[in-house]
N, C-alpha and C. Protein backbone atom coordinates (compact mmCIF):
# COMPACT_ATOMS: atom_id res chain seq x y z
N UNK A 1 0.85 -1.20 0.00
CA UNK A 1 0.00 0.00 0.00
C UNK A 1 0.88 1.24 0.00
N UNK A 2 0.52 2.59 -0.67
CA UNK A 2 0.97 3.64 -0.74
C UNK A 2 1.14 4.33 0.86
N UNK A 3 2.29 4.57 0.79
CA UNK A 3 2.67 5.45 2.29
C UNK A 3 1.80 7.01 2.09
N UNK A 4 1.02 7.36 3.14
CA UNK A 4 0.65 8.87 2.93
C UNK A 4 0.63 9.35 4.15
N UNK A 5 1.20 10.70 4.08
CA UNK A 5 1.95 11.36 4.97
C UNK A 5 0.57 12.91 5.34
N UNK A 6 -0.15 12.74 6.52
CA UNK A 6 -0.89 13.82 6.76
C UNK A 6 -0.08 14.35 8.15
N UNK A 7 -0.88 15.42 7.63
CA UNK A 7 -0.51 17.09 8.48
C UNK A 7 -2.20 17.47 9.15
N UNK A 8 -2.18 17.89 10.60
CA UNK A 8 -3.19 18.39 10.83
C UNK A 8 -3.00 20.27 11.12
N UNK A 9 -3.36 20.55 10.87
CA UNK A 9 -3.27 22.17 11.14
C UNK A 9 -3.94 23.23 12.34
N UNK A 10 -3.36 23.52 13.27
CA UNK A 10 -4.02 24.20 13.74
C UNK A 10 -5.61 25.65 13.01
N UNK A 11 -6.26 25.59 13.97
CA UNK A 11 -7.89 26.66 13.24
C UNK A 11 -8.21 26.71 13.92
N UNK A 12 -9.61 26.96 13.86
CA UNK A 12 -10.71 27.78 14.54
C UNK A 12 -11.87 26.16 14.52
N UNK A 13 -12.87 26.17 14.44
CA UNK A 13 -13.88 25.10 14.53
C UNK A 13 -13.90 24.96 13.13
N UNK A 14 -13.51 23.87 12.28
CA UNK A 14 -13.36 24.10 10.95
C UNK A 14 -14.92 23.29 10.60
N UNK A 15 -15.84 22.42 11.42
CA UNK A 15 -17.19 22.15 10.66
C UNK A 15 -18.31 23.47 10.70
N UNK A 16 -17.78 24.78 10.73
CA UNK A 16 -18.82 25.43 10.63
C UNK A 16 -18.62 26.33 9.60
N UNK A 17 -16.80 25.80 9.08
CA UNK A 17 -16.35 26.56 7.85
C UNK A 17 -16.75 26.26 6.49
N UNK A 18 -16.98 26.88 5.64
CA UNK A 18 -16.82 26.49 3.95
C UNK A 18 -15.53 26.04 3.67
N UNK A 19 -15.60 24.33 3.40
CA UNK A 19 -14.73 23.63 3.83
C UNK A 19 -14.20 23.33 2.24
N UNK A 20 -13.29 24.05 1.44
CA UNK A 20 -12.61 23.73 0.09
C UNK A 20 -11.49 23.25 0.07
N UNK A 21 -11.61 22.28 -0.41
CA UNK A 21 -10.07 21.66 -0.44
C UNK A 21 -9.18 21.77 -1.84
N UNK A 22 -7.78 21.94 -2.21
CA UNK A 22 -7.42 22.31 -3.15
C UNK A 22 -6.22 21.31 -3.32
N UNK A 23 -6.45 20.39 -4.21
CA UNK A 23 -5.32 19.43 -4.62
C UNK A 23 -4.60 19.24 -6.40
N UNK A 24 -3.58 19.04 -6.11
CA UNK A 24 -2.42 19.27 -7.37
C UNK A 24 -1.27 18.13 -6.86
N UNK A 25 -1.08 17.70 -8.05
CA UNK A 25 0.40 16.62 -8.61
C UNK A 25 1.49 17.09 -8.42
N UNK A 26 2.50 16.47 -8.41
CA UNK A 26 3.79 16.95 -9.10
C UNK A 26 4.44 15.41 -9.48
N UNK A 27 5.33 15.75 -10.48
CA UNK A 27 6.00 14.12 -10.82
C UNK A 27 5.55 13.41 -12.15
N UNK A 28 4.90 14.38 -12.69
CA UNK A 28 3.87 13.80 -14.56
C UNK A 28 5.30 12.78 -15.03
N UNK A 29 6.20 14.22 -15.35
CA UNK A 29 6.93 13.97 -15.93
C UNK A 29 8.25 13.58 -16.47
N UNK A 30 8.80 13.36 -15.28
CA UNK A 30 10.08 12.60 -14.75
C UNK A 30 10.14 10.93 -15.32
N UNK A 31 11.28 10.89 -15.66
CA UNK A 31 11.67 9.17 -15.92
C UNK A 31 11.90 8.63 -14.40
N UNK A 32 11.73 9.45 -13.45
CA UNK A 32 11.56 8.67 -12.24
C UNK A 32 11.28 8.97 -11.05
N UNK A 33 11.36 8.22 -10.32
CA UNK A 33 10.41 8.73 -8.72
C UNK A 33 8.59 8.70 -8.47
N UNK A 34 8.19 8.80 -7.82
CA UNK A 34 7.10 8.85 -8.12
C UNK A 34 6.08 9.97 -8.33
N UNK A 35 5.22 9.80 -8.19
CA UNK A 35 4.30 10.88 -8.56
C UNK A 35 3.53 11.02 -7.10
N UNK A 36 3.50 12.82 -6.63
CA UNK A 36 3.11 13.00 -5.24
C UNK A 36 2.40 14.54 -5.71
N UNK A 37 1.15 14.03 -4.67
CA UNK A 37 0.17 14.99 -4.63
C UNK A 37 -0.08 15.59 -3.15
N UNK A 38 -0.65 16.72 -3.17
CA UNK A 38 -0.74 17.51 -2.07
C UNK A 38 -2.30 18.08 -1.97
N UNK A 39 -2.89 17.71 -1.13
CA UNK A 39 -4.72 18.45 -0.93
C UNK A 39 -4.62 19.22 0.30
N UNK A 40 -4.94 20.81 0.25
CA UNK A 40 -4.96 21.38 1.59
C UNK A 40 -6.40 22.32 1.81
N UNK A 41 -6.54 22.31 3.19
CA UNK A 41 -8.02 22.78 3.20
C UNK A 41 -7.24 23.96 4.23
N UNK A 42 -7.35 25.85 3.54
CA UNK A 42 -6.71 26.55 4.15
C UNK A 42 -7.57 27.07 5.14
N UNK A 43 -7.04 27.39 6.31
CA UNK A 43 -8.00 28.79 7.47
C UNK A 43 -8.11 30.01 6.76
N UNK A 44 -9.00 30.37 6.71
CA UNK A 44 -9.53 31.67 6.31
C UNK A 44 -9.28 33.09 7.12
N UNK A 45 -8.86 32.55 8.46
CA UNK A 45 -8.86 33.32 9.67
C UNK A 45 -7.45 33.28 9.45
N UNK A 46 -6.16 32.50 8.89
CA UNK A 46 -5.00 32.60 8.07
C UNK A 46 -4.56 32.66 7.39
N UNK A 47 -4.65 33.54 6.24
CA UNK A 47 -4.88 34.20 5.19
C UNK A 47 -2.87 33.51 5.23
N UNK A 48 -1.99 32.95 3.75
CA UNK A 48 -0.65 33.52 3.49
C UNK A 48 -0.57 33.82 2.57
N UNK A 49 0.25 34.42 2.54
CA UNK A 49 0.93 35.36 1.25
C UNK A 49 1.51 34.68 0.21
N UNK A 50 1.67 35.04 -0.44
CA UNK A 50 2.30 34.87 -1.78
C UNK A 50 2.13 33.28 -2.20
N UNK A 51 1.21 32.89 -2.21
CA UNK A 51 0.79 31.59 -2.84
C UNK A 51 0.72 31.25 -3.95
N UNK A 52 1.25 30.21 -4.60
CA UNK A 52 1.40 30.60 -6.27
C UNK A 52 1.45 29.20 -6.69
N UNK A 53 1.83 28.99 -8.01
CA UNK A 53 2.26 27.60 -8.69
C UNK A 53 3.68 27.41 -7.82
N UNK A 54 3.59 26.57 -7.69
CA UNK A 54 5.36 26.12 -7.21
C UNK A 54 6.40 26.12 -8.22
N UNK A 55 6.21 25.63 -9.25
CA UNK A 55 6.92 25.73 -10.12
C UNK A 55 7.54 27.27 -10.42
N UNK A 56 6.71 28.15 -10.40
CA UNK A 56 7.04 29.35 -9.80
C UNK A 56 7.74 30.36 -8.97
N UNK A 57 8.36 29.23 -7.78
CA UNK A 57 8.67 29.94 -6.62
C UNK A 57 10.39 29.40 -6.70
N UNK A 58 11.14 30.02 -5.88
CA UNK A 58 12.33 29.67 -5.60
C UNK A 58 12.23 28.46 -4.92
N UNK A 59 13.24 27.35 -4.74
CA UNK A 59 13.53 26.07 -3.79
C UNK A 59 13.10 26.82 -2.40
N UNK A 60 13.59 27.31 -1.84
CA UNK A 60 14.13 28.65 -0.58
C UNK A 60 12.23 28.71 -0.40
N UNK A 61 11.82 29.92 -1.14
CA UNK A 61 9.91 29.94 -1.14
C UNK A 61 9.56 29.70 -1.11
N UNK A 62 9.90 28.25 -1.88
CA UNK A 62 8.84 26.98 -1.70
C UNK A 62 8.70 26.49 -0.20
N UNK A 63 9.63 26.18 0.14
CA UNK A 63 10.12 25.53 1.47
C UNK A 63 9.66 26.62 2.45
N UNK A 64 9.69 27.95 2.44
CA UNK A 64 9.21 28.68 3.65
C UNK A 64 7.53 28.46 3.37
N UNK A 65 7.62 28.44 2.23
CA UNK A 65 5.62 28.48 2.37
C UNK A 65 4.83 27.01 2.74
N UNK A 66 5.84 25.97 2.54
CA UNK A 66 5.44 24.66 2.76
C UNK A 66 5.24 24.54 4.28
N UNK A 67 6.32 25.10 4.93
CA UNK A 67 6.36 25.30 6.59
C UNK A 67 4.84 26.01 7.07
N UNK A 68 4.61 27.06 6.18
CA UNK A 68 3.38 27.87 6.61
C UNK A 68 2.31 27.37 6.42
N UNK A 69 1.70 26.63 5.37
CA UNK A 69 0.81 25.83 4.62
C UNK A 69 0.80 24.75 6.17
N UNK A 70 1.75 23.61 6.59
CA UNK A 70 1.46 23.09 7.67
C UNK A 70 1.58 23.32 8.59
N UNK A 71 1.61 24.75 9.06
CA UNK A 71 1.47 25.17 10.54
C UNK A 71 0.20 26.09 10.42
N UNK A 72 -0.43 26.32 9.40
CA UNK A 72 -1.55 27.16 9.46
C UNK A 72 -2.79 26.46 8.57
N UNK A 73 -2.79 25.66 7.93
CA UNK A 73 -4.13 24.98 7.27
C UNK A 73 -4.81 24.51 8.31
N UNK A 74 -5.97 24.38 7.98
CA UNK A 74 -6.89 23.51 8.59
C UNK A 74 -6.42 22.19 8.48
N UNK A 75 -6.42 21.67 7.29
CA UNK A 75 -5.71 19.97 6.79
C UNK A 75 -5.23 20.21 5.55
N UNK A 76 -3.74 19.42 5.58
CA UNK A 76 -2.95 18.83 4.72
C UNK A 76 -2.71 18.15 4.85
N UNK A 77 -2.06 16.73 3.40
CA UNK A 77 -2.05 15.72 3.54
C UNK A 77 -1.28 15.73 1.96
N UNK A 78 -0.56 14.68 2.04
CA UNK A 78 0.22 14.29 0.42
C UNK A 78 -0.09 12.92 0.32
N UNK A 79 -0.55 12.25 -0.73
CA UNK A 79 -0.89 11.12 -1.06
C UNK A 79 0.21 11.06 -2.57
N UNK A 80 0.52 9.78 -3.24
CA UNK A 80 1.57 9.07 -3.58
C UNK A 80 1.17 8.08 -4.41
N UNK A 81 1.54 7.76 -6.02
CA UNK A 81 1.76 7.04 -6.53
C UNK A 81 2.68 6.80 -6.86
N UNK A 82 3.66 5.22 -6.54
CA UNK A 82 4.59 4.39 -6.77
C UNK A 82 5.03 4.26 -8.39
N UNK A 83 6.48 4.32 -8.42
CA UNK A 83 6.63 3.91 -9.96
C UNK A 83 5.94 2.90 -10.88
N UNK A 84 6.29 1.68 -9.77
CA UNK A 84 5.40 0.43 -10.30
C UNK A 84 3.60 0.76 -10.96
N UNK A 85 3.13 1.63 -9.63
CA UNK A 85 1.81 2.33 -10.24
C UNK A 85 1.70 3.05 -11.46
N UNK A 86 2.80 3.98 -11.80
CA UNK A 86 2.77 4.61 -13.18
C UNK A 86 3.22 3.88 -14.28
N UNK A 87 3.93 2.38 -14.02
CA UNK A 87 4.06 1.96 -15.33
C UNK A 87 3.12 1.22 -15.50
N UNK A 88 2.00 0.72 -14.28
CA UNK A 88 0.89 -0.56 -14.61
C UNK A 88 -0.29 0.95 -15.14
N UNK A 89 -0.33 1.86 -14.59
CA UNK A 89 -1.79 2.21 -14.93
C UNK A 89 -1.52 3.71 -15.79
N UNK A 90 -0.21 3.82 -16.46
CA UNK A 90 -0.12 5.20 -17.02
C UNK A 90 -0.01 6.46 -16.00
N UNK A 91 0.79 7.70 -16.86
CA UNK A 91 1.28 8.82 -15.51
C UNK A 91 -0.27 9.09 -15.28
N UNK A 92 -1.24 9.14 -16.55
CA UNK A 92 -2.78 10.09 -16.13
C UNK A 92 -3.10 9.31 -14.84
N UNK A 93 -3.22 7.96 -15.15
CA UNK A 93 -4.05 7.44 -14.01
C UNK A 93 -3.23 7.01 -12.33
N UNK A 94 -2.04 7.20 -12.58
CA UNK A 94 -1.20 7.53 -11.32
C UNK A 94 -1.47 8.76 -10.94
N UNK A 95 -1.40 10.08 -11.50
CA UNK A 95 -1.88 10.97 -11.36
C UNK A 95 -3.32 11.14 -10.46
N UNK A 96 -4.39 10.44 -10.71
CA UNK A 96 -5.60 10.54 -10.39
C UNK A 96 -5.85 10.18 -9.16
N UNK A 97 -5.05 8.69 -8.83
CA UNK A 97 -4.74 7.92 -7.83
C UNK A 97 -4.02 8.92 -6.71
N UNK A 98 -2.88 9.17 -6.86
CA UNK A 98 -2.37 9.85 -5.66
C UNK A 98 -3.09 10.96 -5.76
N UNK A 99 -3.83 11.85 -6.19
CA UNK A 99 -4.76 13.03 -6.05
C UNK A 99 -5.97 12.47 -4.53
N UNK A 100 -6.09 11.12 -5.18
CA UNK A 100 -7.56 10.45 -4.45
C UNK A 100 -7.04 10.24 -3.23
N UNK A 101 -5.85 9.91 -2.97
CA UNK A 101 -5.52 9.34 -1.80
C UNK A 101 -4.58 10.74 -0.68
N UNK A 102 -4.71 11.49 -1.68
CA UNK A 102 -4.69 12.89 -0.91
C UNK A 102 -5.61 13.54 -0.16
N UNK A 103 -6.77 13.81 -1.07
CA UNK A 103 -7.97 14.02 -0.81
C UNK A 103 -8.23 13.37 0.76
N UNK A 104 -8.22 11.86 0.48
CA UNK A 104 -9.06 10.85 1.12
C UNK A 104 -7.87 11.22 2.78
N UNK A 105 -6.78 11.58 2.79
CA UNK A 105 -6.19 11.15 3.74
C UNK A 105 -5.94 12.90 4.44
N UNK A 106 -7.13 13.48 4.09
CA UNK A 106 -7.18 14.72 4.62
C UNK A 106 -7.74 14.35 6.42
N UNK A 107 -7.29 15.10 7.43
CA UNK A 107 -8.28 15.22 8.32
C UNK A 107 -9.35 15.25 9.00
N UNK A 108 -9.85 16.74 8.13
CA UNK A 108 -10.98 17.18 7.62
C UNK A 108 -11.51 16.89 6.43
N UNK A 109 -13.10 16.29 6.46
CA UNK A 109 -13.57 16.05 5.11
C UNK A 109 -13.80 17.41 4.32
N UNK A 110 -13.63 17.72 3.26
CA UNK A 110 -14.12 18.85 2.35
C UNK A 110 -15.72 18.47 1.73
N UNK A 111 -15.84 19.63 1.93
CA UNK A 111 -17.30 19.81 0.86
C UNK A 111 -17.27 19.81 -0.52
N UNK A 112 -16.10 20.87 -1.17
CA UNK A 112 -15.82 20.66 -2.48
C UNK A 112 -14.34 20.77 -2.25
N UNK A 113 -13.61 20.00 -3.51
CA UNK A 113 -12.24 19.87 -3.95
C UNK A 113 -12.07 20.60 -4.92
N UNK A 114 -11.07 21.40 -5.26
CA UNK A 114 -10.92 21.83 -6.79
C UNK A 114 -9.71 21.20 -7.16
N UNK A 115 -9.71 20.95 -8.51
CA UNK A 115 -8.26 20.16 -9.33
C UNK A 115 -7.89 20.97 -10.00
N UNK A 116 -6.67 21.15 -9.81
CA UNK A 116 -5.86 21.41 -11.27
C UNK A 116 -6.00 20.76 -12.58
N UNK A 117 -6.20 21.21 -13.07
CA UNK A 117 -5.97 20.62 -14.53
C UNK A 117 -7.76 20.48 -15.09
N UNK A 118 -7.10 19.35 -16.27
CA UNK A 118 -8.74 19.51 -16.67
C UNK A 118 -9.59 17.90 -16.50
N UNK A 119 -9.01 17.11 -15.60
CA UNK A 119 -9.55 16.01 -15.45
C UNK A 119 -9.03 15.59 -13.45
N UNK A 120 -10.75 15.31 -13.14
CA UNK A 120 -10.60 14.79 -11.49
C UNK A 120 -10.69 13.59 -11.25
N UNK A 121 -9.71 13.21 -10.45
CA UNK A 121 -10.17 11.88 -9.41
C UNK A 121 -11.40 11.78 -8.64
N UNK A 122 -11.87 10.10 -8.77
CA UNK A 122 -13.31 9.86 -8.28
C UNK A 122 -13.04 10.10 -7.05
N UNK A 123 -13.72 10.87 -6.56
CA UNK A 123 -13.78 11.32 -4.88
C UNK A 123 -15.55 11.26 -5.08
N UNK A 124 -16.08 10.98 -3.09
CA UNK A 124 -17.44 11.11 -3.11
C UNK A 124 -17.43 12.16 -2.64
N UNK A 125 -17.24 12.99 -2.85
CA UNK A 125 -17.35 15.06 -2.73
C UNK A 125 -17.66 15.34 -4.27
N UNK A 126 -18.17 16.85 -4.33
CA UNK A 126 -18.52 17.66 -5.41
C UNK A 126 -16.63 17.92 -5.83
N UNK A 127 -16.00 17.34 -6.70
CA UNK A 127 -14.89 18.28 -7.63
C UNK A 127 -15.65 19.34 -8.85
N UNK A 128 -14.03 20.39 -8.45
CA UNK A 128 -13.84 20.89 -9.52
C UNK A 128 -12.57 21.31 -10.33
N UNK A 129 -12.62 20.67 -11.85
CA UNK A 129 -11.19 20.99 -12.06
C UNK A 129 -11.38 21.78 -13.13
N UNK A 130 -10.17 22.40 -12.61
CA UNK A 130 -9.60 24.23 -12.49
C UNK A 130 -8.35 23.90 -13.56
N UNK A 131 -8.14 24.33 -15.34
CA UNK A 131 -6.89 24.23 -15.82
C UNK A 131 -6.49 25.69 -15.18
N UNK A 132 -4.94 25.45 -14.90
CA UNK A 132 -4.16 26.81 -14.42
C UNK A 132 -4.64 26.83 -13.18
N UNK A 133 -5.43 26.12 -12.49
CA UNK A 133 -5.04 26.57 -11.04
C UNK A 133 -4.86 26.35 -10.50
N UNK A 134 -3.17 25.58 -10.20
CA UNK A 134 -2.36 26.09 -9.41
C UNK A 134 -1.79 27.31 -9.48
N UNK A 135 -2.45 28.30 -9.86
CA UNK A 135 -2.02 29.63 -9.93
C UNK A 135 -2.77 30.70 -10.20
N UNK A 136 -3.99 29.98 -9.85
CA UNK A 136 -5.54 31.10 -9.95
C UNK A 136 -5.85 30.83 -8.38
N UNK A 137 -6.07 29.29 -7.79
CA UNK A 137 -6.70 29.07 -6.57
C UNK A 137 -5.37 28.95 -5.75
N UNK A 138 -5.71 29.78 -4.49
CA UNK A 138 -4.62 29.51 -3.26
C UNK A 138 -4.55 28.09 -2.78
N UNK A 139 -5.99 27.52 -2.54
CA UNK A 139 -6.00 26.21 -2.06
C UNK A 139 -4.74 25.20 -2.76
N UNK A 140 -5.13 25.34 -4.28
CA UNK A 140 -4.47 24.21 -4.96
C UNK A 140 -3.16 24.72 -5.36
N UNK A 141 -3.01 26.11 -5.06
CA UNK A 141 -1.47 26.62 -4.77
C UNK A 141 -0.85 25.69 -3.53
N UNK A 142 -1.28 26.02 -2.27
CA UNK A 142 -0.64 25.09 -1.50
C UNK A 142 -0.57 23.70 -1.97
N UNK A 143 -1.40 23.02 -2.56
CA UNK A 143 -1.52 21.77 -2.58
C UNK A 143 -0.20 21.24 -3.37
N UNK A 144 0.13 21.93 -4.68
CA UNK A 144 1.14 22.28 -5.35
C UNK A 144 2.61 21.90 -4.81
N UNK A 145 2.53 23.21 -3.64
CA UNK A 145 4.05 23.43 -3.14
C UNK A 145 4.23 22.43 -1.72
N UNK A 146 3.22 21.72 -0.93
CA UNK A 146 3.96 20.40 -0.20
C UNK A 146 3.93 19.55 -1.16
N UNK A 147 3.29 19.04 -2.06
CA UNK A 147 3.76 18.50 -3.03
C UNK A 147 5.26 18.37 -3.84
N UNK A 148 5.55 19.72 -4.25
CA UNK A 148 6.75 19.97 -4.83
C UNK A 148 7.91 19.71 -4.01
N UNK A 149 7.80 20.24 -2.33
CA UNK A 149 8.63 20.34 -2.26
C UNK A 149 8.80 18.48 -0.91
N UNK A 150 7.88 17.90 -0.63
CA UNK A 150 7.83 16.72 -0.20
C UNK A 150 9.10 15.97 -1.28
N UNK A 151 8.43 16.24 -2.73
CA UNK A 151 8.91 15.07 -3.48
C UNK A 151 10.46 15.37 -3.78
N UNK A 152 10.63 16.55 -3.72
CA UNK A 152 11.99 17.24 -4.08
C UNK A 152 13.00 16.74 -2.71
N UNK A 153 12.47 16.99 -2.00
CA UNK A 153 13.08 15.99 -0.52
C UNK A 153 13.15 14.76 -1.17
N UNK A 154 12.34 14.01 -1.38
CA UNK A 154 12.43 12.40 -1.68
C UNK A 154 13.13 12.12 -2.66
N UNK A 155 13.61 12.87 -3.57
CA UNK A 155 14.72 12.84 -5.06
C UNK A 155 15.83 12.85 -4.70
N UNK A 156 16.16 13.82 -3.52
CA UNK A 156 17.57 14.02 -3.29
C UNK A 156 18.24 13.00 -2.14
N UNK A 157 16.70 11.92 -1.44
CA UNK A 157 17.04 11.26 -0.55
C UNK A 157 17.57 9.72 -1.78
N UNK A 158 16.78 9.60 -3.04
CA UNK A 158 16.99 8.74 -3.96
C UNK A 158 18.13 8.77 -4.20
N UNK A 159 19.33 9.75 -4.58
CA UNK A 159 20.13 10.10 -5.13
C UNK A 159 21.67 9.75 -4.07
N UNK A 160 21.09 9.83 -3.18
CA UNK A 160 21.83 8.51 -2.00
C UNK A 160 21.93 7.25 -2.24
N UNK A 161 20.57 6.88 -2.59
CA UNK A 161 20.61 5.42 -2.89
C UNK A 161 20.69 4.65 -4.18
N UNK A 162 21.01 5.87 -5.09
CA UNK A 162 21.12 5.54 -6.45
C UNK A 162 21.78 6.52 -6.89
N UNK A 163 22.96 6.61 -6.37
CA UNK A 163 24.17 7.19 -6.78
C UNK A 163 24.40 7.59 -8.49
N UNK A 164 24.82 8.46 -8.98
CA UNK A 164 25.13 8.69 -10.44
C UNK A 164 24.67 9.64 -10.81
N UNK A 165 23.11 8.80 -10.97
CA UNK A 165 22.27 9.73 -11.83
C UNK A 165 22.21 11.42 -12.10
N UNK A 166 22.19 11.75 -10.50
CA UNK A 166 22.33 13.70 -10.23
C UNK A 166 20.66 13.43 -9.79
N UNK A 167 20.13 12.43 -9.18
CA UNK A 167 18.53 12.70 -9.19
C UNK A 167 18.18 13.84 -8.23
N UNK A 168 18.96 14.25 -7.28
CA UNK A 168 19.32 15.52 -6.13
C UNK A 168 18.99 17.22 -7.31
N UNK A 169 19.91 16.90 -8.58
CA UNK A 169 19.84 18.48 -9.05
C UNK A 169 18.62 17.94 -10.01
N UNK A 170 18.45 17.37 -10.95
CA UNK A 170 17.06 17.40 -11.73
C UNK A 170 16.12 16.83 -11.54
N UNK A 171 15.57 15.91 -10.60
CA UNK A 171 14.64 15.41 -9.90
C UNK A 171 13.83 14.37 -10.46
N UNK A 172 15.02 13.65 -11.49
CA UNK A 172 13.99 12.81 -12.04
C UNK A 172 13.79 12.92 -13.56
N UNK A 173 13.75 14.23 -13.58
CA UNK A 173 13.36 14.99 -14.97
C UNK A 173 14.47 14.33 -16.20
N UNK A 174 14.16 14.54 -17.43
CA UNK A 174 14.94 14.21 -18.05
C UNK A 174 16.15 15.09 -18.71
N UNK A 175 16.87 15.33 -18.31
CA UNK A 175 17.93 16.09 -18.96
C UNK A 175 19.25 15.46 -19.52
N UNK A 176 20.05 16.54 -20.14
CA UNK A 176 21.20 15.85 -20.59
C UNK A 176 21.85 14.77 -19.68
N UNK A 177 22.01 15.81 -18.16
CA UNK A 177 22.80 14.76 -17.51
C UNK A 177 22.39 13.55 -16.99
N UNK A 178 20.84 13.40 -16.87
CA UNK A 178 20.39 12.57 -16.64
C UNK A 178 20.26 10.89 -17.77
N UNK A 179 19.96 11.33 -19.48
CA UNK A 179 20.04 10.70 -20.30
C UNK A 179 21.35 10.18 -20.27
N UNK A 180 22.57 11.33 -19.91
CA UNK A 180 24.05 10.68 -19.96
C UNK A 180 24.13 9.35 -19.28
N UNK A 181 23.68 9.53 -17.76
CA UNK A 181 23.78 8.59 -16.76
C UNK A 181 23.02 6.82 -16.87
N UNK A 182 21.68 7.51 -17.73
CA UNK A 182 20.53 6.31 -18.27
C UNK A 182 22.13 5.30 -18.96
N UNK A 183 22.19 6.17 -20.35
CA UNK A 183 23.32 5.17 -21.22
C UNK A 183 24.33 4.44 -20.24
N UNK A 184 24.69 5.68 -19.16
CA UNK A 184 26.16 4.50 -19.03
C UNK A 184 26.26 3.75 -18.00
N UNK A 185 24.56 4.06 -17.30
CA UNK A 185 24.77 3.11 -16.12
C UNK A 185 23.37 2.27 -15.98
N UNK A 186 22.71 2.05 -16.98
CA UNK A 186 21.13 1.70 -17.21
C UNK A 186 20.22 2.17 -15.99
N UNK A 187 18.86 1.70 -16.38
CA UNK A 187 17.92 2.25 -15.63
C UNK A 187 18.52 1.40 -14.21
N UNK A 188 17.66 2.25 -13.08
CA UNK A 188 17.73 1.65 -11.60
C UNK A 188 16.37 1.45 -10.96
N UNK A 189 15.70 0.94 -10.20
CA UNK A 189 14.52 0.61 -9.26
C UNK A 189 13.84 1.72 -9.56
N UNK A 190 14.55 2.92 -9.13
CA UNK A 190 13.60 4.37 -9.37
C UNK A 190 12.94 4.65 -10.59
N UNK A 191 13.59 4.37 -11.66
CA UNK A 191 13.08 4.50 -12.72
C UNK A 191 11.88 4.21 -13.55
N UNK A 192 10.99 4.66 -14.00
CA UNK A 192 9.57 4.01 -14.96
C UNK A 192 10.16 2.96 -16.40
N UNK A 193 9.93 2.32 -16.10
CA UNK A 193 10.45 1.43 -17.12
C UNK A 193 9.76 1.60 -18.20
N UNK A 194 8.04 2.10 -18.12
CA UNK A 194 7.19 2.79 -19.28
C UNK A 194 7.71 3.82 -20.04
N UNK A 195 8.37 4.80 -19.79
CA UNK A 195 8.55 5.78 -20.65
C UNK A 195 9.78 5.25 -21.73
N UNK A 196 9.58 6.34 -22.68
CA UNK A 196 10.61 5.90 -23.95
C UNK A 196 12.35 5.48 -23.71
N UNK A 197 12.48 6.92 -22.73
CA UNK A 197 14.15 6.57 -22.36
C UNK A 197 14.70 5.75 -21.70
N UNK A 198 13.73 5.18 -20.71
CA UNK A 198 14.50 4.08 -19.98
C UNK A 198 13.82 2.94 -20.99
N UNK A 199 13.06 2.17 -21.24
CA UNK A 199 12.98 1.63 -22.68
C UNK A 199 14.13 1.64 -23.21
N UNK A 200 14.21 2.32 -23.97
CA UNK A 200 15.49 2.35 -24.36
C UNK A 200 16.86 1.94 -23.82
N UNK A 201 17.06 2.19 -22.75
CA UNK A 201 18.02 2.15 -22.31
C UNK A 201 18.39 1.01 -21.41
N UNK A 202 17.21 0.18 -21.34
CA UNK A 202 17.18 -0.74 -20.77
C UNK A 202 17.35 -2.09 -22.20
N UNK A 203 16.94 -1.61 -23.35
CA UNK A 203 17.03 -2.62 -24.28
C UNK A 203 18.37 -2.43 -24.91
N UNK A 204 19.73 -1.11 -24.53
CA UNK A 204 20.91 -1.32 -24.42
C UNK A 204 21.46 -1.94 -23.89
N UNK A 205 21.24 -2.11 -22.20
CA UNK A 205 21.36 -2.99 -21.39
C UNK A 205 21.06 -4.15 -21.50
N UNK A 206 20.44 -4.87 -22.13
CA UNK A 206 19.97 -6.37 -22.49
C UNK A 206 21.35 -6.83 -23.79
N UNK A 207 21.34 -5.81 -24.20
CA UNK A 207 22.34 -6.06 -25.70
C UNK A 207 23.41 -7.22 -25.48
């Protein structure tokens, strides 16, 4: 079973609040690691600042707002799909999965969820998905950046245990130095064996 990691947040009486929850991915697109989602239901009575896409923010911003997001939400929670999950059911439907199990491993139940993007996970709540907002809605802004920066922790803890690659500076992602490393040292555990490059590079490795 998927490990999921909740946060409860200090508030006010949150069942008498308009209870929105705002959840977002990170990890589509990496040849590795997994794919980790973030759902947060914010206090209203804790308004933070500068909430945005993560992708957006400095490492440094991210990380101070991730601190704030779990010392001031009502509920946060990151839910997790496994590599093995993205190569049996595709990134969409890994995607959907750790969204659900974000959602689901909130604290507090929500009334409505909003998604990023343009397709939601079956939740028994009202969704709504929002393209662009992680950077229209605050909710799914936070949801975004423990997301981002959970998994960005977990890349650089990989990169210990799978020495070479650089999974610490690109996170998975595919870049030069990363394709360098695929060729000369084949894929490792972390890796999606679904996508094209490790494919590849794994049918070098068989040679």
């Amino acid at each position: 079973m998927a490990q999921l990691t909740v946060f409860s947040g200090s508030g006010r009486n949150t069942w008498e609040a308009h209870l929105a929850a705002g959840v977002d991915e990170v990890g589509r697109g990496p040849l590795a690691g997994p794919v980790v989602a973030g759902a947060v239901i914010l206090d209203p009575e804790r308004p933070i600042e500068g909430l945005r896409d993560s992708k957006r923010l400095s490492p440094g911003r991210r990380n101070e707002l991730s601190l704030e997001i779990r010392e001031s939400a009502l509920a946060c929670a990151l839910g997790r799909a496994e590599v093995e999950e993205v190569d049996r059911l595709n990134v969409l439907g890994a995607s959907l999965l750790a969204m659900r199990r974000a959602v689901e491993a909130l604290g507090v139940r929500p009334r409505i969820v909003y998604v990023d993007g343009n397709t939601s996970p079956a939740l028994r709540v009202t969704t709504v998905a929002v393209v662009g907002g992680d950077d229209l809605l605050p909710q799914i802004s936070a949801g975004s950046i423990i997301a981002k920066t959970a998994r960005d922790a977990e890349m650089a803890e990989l990169a210990g245990a799978f020495p070479g690659y650089g999974f610490e500076s690109h996170k998975g992602y595919a870049t030069r130095q990363h394709l360098d490393a695929l060729a000369r040292l084949g894929p490792c555990a972390a890796h999606r064996n679904s996508f094209a490059p490790v494919r590849r590079a794994l049918a070098e490795a068989m040679r």
